[in-house]
PDB file of N, CA and C in Angstrom:
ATOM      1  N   UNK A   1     123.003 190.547  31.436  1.00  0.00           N
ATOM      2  CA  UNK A   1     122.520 189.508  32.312  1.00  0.00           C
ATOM      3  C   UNK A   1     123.442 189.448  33.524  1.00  0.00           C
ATOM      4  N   UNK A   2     123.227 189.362  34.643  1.00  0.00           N
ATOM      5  CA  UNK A   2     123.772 189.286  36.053  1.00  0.00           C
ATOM      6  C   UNK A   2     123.601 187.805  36.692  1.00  0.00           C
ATOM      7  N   UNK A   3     124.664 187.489  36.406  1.00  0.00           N
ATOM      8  CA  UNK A   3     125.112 186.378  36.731  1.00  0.00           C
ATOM      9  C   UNK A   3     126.263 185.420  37.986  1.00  0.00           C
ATOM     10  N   UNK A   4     125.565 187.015  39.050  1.00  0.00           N
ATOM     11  CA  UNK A   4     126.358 186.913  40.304  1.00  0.00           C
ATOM     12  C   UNK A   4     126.025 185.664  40.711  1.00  0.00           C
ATOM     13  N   UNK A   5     126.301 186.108  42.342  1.00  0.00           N
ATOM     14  CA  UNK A   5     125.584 185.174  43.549  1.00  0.00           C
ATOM     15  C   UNK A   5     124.471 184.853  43.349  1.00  0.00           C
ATOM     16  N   UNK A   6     124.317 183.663  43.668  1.00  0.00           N
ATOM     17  CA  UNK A   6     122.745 182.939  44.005  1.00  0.00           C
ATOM     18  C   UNK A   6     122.432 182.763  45.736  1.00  0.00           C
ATOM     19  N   UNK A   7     121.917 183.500  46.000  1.00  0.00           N
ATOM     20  CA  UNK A   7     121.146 183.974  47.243  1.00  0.00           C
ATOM     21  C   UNK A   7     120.460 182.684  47.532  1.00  0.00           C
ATOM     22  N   UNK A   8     120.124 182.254  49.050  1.00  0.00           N
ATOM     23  CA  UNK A   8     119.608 181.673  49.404  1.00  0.00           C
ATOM     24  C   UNK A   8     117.986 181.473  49.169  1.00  0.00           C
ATOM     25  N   UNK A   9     117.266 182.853  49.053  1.00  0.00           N
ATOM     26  CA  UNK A   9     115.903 183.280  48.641  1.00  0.00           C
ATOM     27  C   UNK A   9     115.618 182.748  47.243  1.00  0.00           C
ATOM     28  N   UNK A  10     116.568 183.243  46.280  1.00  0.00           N
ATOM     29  CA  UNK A  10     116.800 182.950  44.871  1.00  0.00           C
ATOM     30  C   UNK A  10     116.600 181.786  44.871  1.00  0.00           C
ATOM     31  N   UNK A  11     117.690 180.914  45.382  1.00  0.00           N
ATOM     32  CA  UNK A  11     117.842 179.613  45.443  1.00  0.00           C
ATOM     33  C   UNK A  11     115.956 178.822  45.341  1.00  0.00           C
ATOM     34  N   UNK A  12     115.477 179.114  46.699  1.00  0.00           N
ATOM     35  CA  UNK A  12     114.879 178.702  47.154  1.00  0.00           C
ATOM     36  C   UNK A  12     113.386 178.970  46.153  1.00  0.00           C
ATOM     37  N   UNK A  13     113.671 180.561  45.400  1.00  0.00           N
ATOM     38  CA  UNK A  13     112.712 179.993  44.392  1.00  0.00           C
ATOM     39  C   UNK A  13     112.413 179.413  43.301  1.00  0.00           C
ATOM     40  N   UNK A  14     113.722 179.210  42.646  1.00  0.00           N
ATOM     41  CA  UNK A  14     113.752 178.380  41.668  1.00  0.00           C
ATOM     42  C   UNK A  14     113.755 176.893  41.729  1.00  0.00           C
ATOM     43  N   UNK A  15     113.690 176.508  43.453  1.00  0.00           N
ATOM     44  CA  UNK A  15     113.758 175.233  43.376  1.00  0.00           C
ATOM     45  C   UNK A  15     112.189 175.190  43.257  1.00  0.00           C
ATOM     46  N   UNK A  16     111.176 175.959  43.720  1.00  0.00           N
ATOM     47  CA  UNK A  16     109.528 176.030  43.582  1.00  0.00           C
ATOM     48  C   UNK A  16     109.568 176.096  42.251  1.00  0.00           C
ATOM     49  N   UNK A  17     110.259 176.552  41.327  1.00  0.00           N
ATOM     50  CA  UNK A  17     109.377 176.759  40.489  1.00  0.00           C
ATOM     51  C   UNK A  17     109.885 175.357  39.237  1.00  0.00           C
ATOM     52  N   UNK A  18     111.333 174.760  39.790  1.00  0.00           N
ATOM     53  CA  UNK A  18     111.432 173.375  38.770  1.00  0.00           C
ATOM     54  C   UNK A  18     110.162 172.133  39.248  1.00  0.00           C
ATOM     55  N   UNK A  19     109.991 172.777  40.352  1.00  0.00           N
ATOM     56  CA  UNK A  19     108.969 171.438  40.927  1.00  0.00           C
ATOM     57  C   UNK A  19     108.083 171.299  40.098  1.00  0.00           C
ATOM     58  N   UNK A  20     107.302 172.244  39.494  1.00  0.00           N
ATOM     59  CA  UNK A  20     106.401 172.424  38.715  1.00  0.00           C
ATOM     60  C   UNK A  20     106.680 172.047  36.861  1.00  0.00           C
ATOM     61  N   UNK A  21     107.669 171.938  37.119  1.00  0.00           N
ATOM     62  CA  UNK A  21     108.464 171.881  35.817  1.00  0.00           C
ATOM     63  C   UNK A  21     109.198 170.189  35.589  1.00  0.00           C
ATOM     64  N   UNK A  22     108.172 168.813  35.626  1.00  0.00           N
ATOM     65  CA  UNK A  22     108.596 167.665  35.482  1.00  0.00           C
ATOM     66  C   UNK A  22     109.938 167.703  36.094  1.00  0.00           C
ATOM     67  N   UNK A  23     110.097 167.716  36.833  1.00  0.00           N
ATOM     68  CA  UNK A  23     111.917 167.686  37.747  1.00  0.00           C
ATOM     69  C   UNK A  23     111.555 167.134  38.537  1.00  0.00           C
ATOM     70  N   UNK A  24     112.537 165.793  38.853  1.00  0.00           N
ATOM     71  CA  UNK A  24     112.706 164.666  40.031  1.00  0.00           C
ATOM     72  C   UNK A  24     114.229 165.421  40.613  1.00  0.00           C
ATOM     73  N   UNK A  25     114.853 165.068  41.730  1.00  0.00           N
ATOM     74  CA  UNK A  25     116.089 165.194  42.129  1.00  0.00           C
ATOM     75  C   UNK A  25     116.179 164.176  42.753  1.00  0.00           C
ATOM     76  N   UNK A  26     117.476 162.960  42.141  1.00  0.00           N
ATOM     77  CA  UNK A  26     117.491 162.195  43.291  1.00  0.00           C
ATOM     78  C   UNK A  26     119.069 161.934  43.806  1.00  0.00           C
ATOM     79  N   UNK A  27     118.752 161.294  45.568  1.00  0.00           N
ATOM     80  CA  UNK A  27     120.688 161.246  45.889  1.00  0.00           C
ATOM     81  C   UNK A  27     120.967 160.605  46.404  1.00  0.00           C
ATOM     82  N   UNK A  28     122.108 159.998  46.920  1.00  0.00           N
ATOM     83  CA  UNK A  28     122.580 159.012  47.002  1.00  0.00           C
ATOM     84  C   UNK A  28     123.141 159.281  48.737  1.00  0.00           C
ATOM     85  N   UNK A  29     122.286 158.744  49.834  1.00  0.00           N
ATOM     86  CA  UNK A  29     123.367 158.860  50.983  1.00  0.00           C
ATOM     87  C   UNK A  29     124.404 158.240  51.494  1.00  0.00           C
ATOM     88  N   UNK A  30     125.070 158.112  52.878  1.00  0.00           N
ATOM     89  CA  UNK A  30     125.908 157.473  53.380  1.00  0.00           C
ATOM     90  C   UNK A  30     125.579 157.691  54.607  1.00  0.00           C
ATOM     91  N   UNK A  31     124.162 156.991  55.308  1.00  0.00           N
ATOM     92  CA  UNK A  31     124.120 157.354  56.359  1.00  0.00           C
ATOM     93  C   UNK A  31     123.031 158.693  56.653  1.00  0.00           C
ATOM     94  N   UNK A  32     123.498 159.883  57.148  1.00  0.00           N
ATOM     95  CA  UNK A  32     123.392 160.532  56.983  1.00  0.00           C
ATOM     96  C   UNK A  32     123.616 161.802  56.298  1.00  0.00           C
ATOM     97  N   UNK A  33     124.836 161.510  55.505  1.00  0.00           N
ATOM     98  CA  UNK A  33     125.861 161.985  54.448  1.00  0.00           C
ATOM     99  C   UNK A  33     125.071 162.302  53.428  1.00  0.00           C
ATOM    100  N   UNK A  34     125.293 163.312  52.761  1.00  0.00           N
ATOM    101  CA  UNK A  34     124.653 162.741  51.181  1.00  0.00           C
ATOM    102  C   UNK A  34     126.095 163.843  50.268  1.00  0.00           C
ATOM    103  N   UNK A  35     125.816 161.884  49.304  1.00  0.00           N
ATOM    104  CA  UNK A  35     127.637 161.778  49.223  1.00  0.00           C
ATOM    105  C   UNK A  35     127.173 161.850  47.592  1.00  0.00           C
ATOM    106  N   UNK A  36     125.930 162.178  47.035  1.00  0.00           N
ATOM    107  CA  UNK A  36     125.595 161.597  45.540  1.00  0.00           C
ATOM    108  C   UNK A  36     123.972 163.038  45.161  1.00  0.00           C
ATOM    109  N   UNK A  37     124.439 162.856  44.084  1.00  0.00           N
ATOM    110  CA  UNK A  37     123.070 164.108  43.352  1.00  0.00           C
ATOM    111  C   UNK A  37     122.827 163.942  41.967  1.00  0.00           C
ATOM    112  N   UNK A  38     121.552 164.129  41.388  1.00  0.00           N
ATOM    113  CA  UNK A  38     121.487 164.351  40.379  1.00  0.00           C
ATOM    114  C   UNK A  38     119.935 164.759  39.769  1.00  0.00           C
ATOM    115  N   UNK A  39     119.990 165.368  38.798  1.00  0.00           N
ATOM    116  CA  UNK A  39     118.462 165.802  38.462  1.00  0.00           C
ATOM    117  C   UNK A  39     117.819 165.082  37.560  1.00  0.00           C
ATOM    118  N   UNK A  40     117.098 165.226  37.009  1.00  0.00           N
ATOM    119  CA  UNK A  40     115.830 164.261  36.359  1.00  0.00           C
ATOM    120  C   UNK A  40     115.098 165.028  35.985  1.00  0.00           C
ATOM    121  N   UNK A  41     115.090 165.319  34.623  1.00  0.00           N
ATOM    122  CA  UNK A  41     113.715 166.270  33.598  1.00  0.00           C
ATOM    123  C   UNK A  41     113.298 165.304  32.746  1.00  0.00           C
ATOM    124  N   UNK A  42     112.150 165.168  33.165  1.00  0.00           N
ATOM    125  CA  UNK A  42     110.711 164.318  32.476  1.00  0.00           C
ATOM    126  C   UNK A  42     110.344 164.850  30.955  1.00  0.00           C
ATOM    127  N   UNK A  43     110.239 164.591  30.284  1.00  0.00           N
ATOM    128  CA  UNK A  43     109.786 165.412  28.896  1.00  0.00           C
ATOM    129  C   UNK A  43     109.301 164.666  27.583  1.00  0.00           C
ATOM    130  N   UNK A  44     108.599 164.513  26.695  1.00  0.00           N
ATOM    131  CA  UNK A  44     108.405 163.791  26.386  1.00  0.00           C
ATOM    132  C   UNK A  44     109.411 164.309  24.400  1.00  0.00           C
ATOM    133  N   UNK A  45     109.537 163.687  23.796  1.00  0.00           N
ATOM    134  CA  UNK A  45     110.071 164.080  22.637  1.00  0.00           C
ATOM    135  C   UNK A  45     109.397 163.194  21.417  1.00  0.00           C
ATOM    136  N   UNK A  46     109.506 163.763  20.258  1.00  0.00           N
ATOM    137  CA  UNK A  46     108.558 163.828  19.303  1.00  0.00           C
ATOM    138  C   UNK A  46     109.168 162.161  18.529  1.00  0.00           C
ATOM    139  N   UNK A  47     110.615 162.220  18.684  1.00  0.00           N
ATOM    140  CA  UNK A  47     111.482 161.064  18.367  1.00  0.00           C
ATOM    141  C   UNK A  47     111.476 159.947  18.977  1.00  0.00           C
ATOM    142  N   UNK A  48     110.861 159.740  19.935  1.00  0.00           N
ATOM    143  CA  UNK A  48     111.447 158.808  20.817  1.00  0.00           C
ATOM    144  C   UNK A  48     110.055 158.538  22.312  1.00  0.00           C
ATOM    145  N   UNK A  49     109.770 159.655  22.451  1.00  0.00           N
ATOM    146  CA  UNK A  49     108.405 159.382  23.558  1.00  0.00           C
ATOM    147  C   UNK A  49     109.106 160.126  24.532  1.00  0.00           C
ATOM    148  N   UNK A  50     108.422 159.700  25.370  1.00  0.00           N
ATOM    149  CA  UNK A  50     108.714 159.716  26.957  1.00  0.00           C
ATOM    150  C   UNK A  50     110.434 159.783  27.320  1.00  0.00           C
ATOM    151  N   UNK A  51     111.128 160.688  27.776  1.00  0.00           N
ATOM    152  CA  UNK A  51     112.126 160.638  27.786  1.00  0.00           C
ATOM    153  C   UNK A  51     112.462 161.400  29.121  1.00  0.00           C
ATOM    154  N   UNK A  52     114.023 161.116  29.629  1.00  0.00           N
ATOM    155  CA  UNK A  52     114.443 161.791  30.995  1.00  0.00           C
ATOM    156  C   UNK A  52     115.813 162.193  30.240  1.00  0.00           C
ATOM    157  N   UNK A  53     116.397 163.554  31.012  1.00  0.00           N
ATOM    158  CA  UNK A  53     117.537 163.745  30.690  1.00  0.00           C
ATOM    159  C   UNK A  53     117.978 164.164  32.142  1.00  0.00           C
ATOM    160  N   UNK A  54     119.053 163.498  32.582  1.00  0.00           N
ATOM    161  CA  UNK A  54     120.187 163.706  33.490  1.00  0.00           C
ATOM    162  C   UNK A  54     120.980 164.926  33.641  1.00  0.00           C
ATOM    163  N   UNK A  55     120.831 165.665  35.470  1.00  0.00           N
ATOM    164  CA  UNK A  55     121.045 167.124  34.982  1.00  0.00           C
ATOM    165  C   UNK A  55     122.396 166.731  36.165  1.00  0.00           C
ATOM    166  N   UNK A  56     123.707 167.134  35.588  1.00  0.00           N
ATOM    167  CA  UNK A  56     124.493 167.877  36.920  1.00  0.00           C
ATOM    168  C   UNK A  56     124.999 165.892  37.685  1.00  0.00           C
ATOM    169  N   UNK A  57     125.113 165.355  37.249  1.00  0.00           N
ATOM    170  CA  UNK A  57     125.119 163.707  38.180  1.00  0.00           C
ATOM    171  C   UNK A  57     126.272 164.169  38.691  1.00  0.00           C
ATOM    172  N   UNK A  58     126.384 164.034  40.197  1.00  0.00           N
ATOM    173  CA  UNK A  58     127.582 164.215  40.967  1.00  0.00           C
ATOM    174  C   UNK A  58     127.817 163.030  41.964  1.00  0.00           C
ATOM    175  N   UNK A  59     128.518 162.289  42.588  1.00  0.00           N
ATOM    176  CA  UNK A  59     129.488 161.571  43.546  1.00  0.00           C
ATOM    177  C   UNK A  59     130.725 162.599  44.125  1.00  0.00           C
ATOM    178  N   UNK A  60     130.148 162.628  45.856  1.00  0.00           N
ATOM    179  CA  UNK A  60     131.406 162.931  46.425  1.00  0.00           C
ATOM    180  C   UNK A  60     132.749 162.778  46.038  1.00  0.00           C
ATOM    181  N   UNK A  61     133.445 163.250  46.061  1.00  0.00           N
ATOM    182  CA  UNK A  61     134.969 162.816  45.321  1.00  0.00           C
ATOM    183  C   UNK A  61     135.614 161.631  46.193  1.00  0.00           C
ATOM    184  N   UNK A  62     135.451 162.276  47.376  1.00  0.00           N
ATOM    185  CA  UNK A  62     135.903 160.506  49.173  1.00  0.00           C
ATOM    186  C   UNK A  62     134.905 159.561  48.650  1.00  0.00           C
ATOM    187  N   UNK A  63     134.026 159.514  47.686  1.00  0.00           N
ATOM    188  CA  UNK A  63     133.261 158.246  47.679  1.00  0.00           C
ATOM    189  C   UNK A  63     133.323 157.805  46.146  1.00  0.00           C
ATOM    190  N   UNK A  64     134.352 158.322  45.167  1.00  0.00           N
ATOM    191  CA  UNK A  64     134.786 157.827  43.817  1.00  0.00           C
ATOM    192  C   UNK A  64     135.529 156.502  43.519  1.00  0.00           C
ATOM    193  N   UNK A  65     135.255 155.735  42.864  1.00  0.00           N
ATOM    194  CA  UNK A  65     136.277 155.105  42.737  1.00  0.00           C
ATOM    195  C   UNK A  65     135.789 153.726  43.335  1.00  0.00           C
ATOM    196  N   UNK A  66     134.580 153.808  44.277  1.00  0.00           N
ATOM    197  CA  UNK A  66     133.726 152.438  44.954  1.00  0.00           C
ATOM    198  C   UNK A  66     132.749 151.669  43.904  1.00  0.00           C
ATOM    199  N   UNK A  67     132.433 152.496  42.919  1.00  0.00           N
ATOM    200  CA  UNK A  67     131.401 151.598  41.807  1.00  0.00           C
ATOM    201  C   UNK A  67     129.894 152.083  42.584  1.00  0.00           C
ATOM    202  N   UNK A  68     130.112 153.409  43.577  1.00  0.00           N
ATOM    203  CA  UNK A  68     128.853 154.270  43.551  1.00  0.00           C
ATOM    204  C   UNK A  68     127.845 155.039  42.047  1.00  0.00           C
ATOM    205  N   UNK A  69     128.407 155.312  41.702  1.00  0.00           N
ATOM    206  CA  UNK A  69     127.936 156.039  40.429  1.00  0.00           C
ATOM    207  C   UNK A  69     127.594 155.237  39.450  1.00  0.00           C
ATOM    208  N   UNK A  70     127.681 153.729  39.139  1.00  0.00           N
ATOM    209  CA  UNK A  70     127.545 152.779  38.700  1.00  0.00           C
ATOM    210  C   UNK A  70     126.251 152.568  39.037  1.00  0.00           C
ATOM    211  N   UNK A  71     126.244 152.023  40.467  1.00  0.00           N
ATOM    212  CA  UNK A  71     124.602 151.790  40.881  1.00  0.00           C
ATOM    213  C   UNK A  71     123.999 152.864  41.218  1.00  0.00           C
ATOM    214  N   UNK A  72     124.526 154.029  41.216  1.00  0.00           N
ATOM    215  CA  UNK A  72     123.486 155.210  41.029  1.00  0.00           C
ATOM    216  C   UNK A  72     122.883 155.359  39.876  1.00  0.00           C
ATOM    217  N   UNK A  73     123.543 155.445  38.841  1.00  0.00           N
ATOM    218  CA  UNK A  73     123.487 154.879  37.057  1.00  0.00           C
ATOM    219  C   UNK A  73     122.032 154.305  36.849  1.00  0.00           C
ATOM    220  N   UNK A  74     122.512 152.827  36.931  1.00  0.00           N
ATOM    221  CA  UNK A  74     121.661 151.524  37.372  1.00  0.00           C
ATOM    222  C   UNK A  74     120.253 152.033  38.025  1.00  0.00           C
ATOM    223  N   UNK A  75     120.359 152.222  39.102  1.00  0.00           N
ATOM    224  CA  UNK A  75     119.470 152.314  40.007  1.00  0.00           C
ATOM    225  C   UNK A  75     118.447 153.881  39.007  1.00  0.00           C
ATOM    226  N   UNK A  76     118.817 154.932  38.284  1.00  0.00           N
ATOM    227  CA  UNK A  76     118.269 155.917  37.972  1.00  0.00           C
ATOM    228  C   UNK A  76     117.808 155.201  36.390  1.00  0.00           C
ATOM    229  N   UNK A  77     118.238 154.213  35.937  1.00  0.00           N
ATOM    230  CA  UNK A  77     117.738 153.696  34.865  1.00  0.00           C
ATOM    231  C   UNK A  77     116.571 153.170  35.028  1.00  0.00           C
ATOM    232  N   UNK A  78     116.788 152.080  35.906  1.00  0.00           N
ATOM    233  CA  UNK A  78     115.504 151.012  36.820  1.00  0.00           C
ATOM    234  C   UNK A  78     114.231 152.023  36.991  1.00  0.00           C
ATOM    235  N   UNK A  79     114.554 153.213  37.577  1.00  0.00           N
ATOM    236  CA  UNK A  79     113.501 153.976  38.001  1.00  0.00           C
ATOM    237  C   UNK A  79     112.621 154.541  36.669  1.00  0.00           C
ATOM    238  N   UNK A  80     113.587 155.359  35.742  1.00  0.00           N
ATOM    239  CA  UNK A  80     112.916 155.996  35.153  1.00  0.00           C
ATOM    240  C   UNK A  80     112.235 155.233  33.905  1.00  0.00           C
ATOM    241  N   UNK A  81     112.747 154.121  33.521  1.00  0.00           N
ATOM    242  CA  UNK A  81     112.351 152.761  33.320  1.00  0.00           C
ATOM    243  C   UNK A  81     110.662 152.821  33.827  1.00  0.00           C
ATOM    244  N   UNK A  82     110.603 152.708  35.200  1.00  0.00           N
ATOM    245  CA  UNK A  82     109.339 152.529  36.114  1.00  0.00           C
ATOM    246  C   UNK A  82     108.218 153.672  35.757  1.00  0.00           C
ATOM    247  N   UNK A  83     108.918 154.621  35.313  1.00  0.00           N
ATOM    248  CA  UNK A  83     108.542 155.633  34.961  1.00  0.00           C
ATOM    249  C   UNK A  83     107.764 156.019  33.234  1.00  0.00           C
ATOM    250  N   UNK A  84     107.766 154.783  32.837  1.00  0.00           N
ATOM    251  CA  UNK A  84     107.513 154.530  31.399  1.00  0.00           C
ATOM    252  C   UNK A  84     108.422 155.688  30.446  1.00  0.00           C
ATOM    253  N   UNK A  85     109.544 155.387  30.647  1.00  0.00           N
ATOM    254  CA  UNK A  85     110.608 156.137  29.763  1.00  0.00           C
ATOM    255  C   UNK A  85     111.187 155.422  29.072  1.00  0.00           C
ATOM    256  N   UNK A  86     111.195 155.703  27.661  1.00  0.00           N
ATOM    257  CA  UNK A  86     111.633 155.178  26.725  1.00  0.00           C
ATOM    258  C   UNK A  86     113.339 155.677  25.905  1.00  0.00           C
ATOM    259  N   UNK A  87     114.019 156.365  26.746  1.00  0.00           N
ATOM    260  CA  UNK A  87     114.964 157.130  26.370  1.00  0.00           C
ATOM    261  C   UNK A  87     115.616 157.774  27.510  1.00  0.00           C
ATOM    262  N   UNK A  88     116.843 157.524  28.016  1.00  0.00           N
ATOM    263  CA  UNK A  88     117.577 158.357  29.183  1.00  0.00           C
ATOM    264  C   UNK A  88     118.788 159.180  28.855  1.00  0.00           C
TER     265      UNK A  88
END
């Protein structure tokens, strides 16, 4: 398996092809900044229902330590919540 570089092309098709694949991405700006990331897979499970699992959650490192990631937290609960998810 080759597990070099990820090419811009590459990149660009695997982001087509999670689209298709229950994937939200959501982030957090500052302005025009974007200081916050994280992914969102929709799925449903046999245990529990409707469920999201959290891919990669990142905060700028200059923006740690403010209680960002807290209401990013919060705020990705609320949603997927909205989202009739029964499990995060």
């Amino acid at each position: 398996m080759n597990v070099g570089r990820v090419t811009e092309i590459l990149l660009k098709e695997r982001f087509l092809e999670v689209i298709e694949q229950n994937y939200k991405c959501a982030v957090v700006f500052d302005k025009d900044k974007l200081i916050g990331v994280t992914g969102l897979w929709f799925c449903t499970r046999h245990y529990v229902g409707k469920s999201v699992e959290l891919d990669h959650v990142y905060i700028s490192e200059e923006y740690r330590g403010m209680g960002l990631g807290k209401q990013f937290m919060d705020w990705i609960n609320r949603y997927c919540q909205s989202k009739g998810c029964n499990s995060l």
